[in-house]
Every structure is written in structure tokens, then in C-alpha cells.
PDB file of N, CA and C in Angstrom:
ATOM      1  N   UNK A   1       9.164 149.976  -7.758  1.00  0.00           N
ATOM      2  CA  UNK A   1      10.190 150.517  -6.884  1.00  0.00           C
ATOM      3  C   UNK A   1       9.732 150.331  -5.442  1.00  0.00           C
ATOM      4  N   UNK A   2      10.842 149.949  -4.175  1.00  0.00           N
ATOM      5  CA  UNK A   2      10.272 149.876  -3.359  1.00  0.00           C
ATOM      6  C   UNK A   2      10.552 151.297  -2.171  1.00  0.00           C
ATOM      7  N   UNK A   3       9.785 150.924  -1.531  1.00  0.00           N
ATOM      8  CA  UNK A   3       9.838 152.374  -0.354  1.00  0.00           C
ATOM      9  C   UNK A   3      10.849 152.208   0.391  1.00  0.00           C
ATOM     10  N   UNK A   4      11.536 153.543   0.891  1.00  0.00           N
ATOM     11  CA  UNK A   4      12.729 153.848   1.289  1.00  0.00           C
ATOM     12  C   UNK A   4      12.548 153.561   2.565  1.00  0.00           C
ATOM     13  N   UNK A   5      11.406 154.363   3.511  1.00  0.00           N
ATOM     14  CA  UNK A   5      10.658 153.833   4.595  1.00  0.00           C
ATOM     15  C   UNK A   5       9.824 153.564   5.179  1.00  0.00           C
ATOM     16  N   UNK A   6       9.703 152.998   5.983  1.00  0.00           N
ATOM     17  CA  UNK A   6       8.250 152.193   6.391  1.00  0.00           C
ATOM     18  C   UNK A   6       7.458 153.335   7.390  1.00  0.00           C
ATOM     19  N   UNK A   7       6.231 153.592   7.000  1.00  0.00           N
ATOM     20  CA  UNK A   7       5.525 155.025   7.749  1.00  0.00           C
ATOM     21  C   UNK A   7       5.389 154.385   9.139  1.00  0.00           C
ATOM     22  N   UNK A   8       5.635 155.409   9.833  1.00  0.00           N
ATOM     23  CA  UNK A   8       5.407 155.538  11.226  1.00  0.00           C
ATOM     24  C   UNK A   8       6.196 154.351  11.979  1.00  0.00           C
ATOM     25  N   UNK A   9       7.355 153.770  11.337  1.00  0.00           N
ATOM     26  CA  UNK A   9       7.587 152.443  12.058  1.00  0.00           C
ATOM     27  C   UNK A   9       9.036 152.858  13.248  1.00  0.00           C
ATOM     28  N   UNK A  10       8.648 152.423  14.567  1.00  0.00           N
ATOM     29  CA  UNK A  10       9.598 152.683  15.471  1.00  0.00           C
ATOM     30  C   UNK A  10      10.807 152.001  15.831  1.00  0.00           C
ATOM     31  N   UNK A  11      10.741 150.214  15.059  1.00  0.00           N
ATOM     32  CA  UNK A  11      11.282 149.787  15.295  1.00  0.00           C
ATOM     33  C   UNK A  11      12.996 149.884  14.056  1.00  0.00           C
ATOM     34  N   UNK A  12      13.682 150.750  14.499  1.00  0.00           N
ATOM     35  CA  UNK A  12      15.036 151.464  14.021  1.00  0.00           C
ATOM     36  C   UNK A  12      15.719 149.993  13.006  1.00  0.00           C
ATOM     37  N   UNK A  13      15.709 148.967  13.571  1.00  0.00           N
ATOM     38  CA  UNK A  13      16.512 147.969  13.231  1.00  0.00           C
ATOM     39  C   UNK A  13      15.807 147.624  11.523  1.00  0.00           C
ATOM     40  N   UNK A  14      14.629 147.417  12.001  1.00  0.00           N
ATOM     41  CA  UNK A  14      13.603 146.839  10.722  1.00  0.00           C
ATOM     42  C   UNK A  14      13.652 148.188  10.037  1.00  0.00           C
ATOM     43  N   UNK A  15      13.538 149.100   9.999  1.00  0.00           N
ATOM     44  CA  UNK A  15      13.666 150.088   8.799  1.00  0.00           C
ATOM     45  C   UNK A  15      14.957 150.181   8.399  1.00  0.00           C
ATOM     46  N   UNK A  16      16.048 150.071   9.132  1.00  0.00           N
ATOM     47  CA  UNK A  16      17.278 150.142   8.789  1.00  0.00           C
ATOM     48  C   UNK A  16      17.514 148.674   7.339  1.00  0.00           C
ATOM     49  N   UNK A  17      16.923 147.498   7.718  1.00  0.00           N
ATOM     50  CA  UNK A  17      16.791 146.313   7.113  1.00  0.00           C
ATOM     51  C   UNK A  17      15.647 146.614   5.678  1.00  0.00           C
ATOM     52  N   UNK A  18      14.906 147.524   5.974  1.00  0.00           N
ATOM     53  CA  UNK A  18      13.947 147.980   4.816  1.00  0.00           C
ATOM     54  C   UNK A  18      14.603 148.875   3.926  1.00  0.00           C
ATOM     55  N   UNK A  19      15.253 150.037   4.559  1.00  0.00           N
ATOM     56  CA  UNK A  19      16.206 151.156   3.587  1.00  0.00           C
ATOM     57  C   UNK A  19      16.931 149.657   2.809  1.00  0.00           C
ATOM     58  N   UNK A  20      18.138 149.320   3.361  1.00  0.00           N
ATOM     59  CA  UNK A  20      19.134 148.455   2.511  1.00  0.00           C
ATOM     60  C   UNK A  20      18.820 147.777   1.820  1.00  0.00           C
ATOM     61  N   UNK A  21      17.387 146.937   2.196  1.00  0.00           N
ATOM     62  CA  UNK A  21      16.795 146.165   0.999  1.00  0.00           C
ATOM     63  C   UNK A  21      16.563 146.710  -0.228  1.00  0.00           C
ATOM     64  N   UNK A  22      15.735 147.738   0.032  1.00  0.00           N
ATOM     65  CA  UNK A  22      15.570 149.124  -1.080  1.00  0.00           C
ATOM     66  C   UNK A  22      16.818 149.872  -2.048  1.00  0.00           C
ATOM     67  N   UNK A  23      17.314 150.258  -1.003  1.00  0.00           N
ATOM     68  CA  UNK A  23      18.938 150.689  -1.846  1.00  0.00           C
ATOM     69  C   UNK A  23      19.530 149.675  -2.635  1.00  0.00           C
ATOM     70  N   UNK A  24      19.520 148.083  -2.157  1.00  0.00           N
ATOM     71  CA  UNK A  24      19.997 147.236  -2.863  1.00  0.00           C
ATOM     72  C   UNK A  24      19.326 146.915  -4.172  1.00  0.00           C
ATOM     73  N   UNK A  25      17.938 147.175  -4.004  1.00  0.00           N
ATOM     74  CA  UNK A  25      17.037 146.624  -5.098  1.00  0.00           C
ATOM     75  C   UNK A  25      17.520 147.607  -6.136  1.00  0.00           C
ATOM     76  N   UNK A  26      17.810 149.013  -5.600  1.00  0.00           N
ATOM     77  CA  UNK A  26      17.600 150.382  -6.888  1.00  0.00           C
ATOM     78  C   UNK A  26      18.942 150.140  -7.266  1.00  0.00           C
ATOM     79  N   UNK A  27      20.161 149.974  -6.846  1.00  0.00           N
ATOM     80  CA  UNK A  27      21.412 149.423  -6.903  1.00  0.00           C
ATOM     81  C   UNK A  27      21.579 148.007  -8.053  1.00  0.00           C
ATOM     82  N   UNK A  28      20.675 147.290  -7.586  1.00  0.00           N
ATOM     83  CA  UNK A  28      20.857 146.408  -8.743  1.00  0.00           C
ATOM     84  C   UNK A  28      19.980 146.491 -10.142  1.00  0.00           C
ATOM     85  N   UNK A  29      18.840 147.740 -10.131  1.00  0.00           N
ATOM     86  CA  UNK A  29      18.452 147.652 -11.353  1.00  0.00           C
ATOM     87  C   UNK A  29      19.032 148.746 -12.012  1.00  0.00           C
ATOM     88  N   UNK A  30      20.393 149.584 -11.476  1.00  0.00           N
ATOM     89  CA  UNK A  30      20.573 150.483 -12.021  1.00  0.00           C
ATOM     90  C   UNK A  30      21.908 149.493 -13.125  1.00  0.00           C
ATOM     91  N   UNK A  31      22.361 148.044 -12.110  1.00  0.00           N
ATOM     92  CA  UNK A  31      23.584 147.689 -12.628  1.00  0.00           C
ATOM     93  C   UNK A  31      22.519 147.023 -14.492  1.00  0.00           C
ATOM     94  N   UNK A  32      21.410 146.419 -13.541  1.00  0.00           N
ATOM     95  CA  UNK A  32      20.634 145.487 -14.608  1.00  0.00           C
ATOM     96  C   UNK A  32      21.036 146.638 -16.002  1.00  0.00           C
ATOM     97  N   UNK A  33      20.554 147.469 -15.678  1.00  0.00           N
ATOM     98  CA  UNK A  33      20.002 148.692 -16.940  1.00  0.00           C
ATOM     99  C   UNK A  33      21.343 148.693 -17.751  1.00  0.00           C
ATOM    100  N   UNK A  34      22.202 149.168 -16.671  1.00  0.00           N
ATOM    101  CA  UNK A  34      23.876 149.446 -17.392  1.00  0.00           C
ATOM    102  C   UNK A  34      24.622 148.374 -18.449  1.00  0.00           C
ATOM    103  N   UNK A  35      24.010 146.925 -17.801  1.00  0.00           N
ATOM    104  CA  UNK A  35      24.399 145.439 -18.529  1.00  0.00           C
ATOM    105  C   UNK A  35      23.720 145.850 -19.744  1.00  0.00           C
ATOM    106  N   UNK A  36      22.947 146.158 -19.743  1.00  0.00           N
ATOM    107  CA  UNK A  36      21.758 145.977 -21.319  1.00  0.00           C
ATOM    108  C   UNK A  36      22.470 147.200 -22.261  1.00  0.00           C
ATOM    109  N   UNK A  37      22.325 148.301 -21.649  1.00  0.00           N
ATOM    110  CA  UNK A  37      23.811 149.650 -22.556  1.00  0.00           C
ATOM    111  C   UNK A  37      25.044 148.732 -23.060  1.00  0.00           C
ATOM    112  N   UNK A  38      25.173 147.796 -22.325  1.00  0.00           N
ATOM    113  CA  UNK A  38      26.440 147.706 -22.664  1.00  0.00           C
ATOM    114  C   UNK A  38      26.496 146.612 -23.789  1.00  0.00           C
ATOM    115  N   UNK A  39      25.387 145.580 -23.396  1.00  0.00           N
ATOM    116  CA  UNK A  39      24.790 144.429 -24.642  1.00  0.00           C
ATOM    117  C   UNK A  39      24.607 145.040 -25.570  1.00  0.00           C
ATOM    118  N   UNK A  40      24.301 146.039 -25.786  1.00  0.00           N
ATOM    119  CA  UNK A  40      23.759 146.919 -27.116  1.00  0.00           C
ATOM    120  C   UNK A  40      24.509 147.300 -27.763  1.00  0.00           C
ATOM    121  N   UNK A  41      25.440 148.297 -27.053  1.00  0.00           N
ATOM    122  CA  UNK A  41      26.549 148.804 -27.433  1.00  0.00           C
ATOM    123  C   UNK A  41      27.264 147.434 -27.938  1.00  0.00           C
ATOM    124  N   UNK A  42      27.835 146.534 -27.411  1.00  0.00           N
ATOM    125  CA  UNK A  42      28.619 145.261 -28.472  1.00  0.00           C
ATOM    126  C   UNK A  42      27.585 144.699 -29.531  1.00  0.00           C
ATOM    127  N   UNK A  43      26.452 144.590 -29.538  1.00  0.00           N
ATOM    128  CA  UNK A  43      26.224 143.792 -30.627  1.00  0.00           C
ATOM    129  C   UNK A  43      26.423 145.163 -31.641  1.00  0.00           C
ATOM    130  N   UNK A  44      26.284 146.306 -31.321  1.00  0.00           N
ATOM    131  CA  UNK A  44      26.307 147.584 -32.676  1.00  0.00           C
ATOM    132  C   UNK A  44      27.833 147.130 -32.936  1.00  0.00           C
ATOM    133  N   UNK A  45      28.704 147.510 -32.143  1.00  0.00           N
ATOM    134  CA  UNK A  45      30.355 147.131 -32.681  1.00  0.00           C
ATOM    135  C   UNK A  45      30.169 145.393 -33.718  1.00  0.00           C
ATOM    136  N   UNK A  46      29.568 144.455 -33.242  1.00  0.00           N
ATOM    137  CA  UNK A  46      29.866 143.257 -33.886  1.00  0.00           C
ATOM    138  C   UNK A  46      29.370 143.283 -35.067  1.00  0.00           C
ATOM    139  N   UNK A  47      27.989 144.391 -35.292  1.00  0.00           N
ATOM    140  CA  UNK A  47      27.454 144.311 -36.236  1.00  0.00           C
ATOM    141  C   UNK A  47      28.489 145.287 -37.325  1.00  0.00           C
ATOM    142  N   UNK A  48      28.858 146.060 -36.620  1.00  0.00           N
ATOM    143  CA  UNK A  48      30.002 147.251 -37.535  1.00  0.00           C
ATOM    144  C   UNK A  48      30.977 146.608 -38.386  1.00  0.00           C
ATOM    145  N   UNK A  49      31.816 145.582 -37.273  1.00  0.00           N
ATOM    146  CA  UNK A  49      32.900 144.787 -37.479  1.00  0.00           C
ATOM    147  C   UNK A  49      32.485 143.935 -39.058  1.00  0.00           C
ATOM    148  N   UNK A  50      31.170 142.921 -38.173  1.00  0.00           N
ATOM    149  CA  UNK A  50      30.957 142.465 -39.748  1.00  0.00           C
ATOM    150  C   UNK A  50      30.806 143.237 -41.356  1.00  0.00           C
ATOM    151  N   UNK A  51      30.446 144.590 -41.325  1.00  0.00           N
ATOM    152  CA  UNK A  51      30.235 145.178 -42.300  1.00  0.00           C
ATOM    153  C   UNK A  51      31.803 145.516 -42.479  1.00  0.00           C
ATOM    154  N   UNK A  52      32.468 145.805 -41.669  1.00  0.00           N
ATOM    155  CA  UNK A  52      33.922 145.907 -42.296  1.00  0.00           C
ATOM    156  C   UNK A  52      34.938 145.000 -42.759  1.00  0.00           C
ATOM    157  N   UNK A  53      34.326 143.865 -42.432  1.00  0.00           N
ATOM    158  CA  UNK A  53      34.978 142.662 -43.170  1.00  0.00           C
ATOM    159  C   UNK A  53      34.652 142.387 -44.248  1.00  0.00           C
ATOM    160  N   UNK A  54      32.874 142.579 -44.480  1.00  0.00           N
ATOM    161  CA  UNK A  54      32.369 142.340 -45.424  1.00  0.00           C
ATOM    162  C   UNK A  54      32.840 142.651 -46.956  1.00  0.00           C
ATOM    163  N   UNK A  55      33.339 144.217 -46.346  1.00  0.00           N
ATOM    164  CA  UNK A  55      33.473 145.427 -47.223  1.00  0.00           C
ATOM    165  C   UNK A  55      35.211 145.058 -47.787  1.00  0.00           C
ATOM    166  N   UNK A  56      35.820 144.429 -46.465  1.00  0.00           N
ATOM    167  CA  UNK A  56      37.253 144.286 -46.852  1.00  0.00           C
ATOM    168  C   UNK A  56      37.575 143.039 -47.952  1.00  0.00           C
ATOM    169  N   UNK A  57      36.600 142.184 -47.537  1.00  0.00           N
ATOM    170  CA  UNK A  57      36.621 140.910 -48.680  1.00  0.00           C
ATOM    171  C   UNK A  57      35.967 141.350 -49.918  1.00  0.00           C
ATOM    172  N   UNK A  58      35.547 142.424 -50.335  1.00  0.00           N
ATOM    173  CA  UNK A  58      34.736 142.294 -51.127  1.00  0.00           C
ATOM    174  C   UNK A  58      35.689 143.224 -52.479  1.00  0.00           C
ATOM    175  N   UNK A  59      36.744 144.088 -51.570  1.00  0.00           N
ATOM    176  CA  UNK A  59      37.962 144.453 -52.007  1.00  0.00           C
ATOM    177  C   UNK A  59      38.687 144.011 -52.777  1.00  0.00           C
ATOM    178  N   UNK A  60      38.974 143.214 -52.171  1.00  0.00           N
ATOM    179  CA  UNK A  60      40.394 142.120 -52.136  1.00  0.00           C
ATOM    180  C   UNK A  60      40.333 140.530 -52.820  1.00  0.00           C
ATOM    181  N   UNK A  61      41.447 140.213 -53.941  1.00  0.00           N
ATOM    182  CA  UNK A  61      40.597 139.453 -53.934  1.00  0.00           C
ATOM    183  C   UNK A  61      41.088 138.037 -53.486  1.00  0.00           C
ATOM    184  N   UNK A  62      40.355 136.363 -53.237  1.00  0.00           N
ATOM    185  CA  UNK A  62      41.123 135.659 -52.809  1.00  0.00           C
ATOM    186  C   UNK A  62      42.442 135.085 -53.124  1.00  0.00           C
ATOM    187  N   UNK A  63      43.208 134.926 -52.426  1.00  0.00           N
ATOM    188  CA  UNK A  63      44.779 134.595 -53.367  1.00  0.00           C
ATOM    189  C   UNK A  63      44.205 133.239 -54.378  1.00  0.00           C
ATOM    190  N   UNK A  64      45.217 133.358 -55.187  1.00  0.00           N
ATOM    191  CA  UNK A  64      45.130 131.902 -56.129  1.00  0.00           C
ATOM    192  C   UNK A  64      46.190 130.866 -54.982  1.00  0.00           C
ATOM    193  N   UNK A  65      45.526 129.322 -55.666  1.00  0.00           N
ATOM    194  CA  UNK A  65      46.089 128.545 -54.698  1.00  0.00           C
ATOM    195  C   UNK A  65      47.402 127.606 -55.679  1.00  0.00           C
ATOM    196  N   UNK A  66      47.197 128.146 -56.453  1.00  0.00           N
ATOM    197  CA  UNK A  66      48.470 127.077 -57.417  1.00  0.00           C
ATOM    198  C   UNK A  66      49.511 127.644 -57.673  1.00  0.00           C
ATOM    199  N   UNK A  67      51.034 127.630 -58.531  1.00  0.00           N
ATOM    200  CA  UNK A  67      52.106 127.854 -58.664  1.00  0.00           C
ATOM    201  C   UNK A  67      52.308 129.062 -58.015  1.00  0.00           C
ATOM    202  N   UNK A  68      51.928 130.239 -58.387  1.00  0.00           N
ATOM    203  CA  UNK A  68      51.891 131.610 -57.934  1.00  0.00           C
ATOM    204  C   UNK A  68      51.003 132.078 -56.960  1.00  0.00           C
ATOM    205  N   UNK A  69      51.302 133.038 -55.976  1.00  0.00           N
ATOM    206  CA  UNK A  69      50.621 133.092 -54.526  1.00  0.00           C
ATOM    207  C   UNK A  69      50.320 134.735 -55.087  1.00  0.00           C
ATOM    208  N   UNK A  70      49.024 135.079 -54.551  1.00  0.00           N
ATOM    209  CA  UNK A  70      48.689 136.471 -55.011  1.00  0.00           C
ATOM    210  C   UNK A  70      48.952 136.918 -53.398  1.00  0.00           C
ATOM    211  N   UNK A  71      48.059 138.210 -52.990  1.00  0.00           N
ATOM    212  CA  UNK A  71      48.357 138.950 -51.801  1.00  0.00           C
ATOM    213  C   UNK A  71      47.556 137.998 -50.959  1.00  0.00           C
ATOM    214  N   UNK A  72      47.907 137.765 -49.661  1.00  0.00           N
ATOM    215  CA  UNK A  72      47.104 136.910 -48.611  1.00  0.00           C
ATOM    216  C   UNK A  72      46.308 137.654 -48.030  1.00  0.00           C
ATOM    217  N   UNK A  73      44.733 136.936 -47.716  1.00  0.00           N
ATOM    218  CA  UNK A  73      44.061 137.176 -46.934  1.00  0.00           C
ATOM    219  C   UNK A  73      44.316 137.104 -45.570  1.00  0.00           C
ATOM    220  N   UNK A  74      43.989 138.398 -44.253  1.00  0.00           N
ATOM    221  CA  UNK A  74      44.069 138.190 -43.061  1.00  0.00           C
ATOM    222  C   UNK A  74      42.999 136.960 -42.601  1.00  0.00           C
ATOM    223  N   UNK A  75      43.662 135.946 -41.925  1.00  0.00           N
ATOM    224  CA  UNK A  75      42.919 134.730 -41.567  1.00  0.00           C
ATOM    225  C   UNK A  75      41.325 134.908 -41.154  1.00  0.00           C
ATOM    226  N   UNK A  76      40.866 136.384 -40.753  1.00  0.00           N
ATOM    227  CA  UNK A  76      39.386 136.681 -40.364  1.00  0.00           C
ATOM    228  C   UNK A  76      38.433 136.884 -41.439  1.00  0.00           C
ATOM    229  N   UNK A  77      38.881 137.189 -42.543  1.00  0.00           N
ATOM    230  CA  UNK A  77      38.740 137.665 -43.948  1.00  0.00           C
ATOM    231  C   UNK A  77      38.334 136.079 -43.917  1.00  0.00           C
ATOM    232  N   UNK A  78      39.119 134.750 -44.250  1.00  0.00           N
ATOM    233  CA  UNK A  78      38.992 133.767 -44.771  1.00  0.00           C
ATOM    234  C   UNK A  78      38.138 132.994 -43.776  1.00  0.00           C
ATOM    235  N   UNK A  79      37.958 133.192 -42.511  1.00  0.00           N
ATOM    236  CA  UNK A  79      37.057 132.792 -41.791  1.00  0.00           C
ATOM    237  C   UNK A  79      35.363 133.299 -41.985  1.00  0.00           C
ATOM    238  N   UNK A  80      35.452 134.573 -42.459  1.00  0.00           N
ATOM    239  CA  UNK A  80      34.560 134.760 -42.877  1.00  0.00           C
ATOM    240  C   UNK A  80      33.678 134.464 -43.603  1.00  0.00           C
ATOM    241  N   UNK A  81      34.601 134.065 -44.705  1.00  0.00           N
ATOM    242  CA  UNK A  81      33.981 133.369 -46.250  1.00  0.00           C
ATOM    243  C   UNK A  81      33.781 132.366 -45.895  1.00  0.00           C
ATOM    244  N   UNK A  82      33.705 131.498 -44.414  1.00  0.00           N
ATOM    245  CA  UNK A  82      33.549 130.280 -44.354  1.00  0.00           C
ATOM    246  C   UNK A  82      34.693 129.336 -44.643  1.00  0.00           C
ATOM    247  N   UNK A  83      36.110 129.489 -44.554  1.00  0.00           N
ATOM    248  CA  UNK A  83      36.532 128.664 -45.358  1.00  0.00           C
ATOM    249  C   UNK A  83      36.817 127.759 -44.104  1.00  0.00           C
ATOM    250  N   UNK A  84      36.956 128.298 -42.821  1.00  0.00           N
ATOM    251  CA  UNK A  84      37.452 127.420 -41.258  1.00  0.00           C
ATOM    252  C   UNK A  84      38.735 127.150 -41.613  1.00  0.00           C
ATOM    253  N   UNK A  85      39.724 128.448 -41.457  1.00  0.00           N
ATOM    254  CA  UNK A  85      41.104 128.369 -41.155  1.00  0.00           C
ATOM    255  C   UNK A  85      41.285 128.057 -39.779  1.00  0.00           C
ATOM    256  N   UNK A  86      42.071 127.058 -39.156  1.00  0.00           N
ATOM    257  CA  UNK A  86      42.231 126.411 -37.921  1.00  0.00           C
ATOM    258  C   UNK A  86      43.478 127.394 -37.391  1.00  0.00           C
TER     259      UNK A  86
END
């Protein structure tokens, strides 16, 4: 962390240039910190998501593809399984 101000320094301009540097530095590691909460927080949702797909395919089952059509899979379901619905 850096110092807010410079001891004993008279010259107003250069400490003024030292505070802002400082404020800026604590300013941007507070944003740094907040980015990483927030990286975290989505990969937990992506990781959630996948378990709820997982769970939904594992339900359900795939339609048949010949004469008769069973219930359709939502296209994320079938992306899942790998099949690369375009």
C-alpha cells in the first residue's frame, strides 16, 4: 500500500500528485478485488447451471428419431450431450 503523504513535504503540488496517485492505486485494487468476487461468483453459477442440465438430461429421455417423435429436447440439453445443434 502506498502512503497517503509524504512527511514533512512543503511542496503542496507534489503531495497533492502523491495523495491521487495513492487514492488511485487503493481505487484500483479495490476494483481488482471486486473483478475476482465477481469471476467467482460466475464460474459457481456456470458450475450450478451445468449440474442442472446434467440433472435435466438425465430425466428426460432423448426423443426417438424415426416415424414417431417422443417429447423434444431444449436445444441446450442436446448441446450438451454433444450432439452440436447449429
Amino acid at each position: 500500500m502506498r502512503m497517503l503523504f509524504e512527511p514533512l513535504n512543503s511542496d503542496g503540488h507534489l503531495r497533492s500528485l502523491v495523495y491521487h496517485d495513492a487514492r488511485l492505486q487503493m481505487l484500483h485494487d479495490r476494483v481488482i478485488k471486486r473483478f475476482d468476487k465477481v469471476e467467482d461468483a460466475a464460474e459457481r453459477v456456470q458450475a450450478a447451471a451445468e449440474l442442472l442440465v446434467e440433472a435435466y438430461v438425465r430425466t428426460v429421455p432423448l426423443p426417438s428419431f424415426g416415424a414417431t417423435f417422443g417429447p423434444a429436447l431444449p436445444v441446450f440439453a442436446l448441446e450438451h450431450r454433444g450432439h452440436g445443434v447449429n
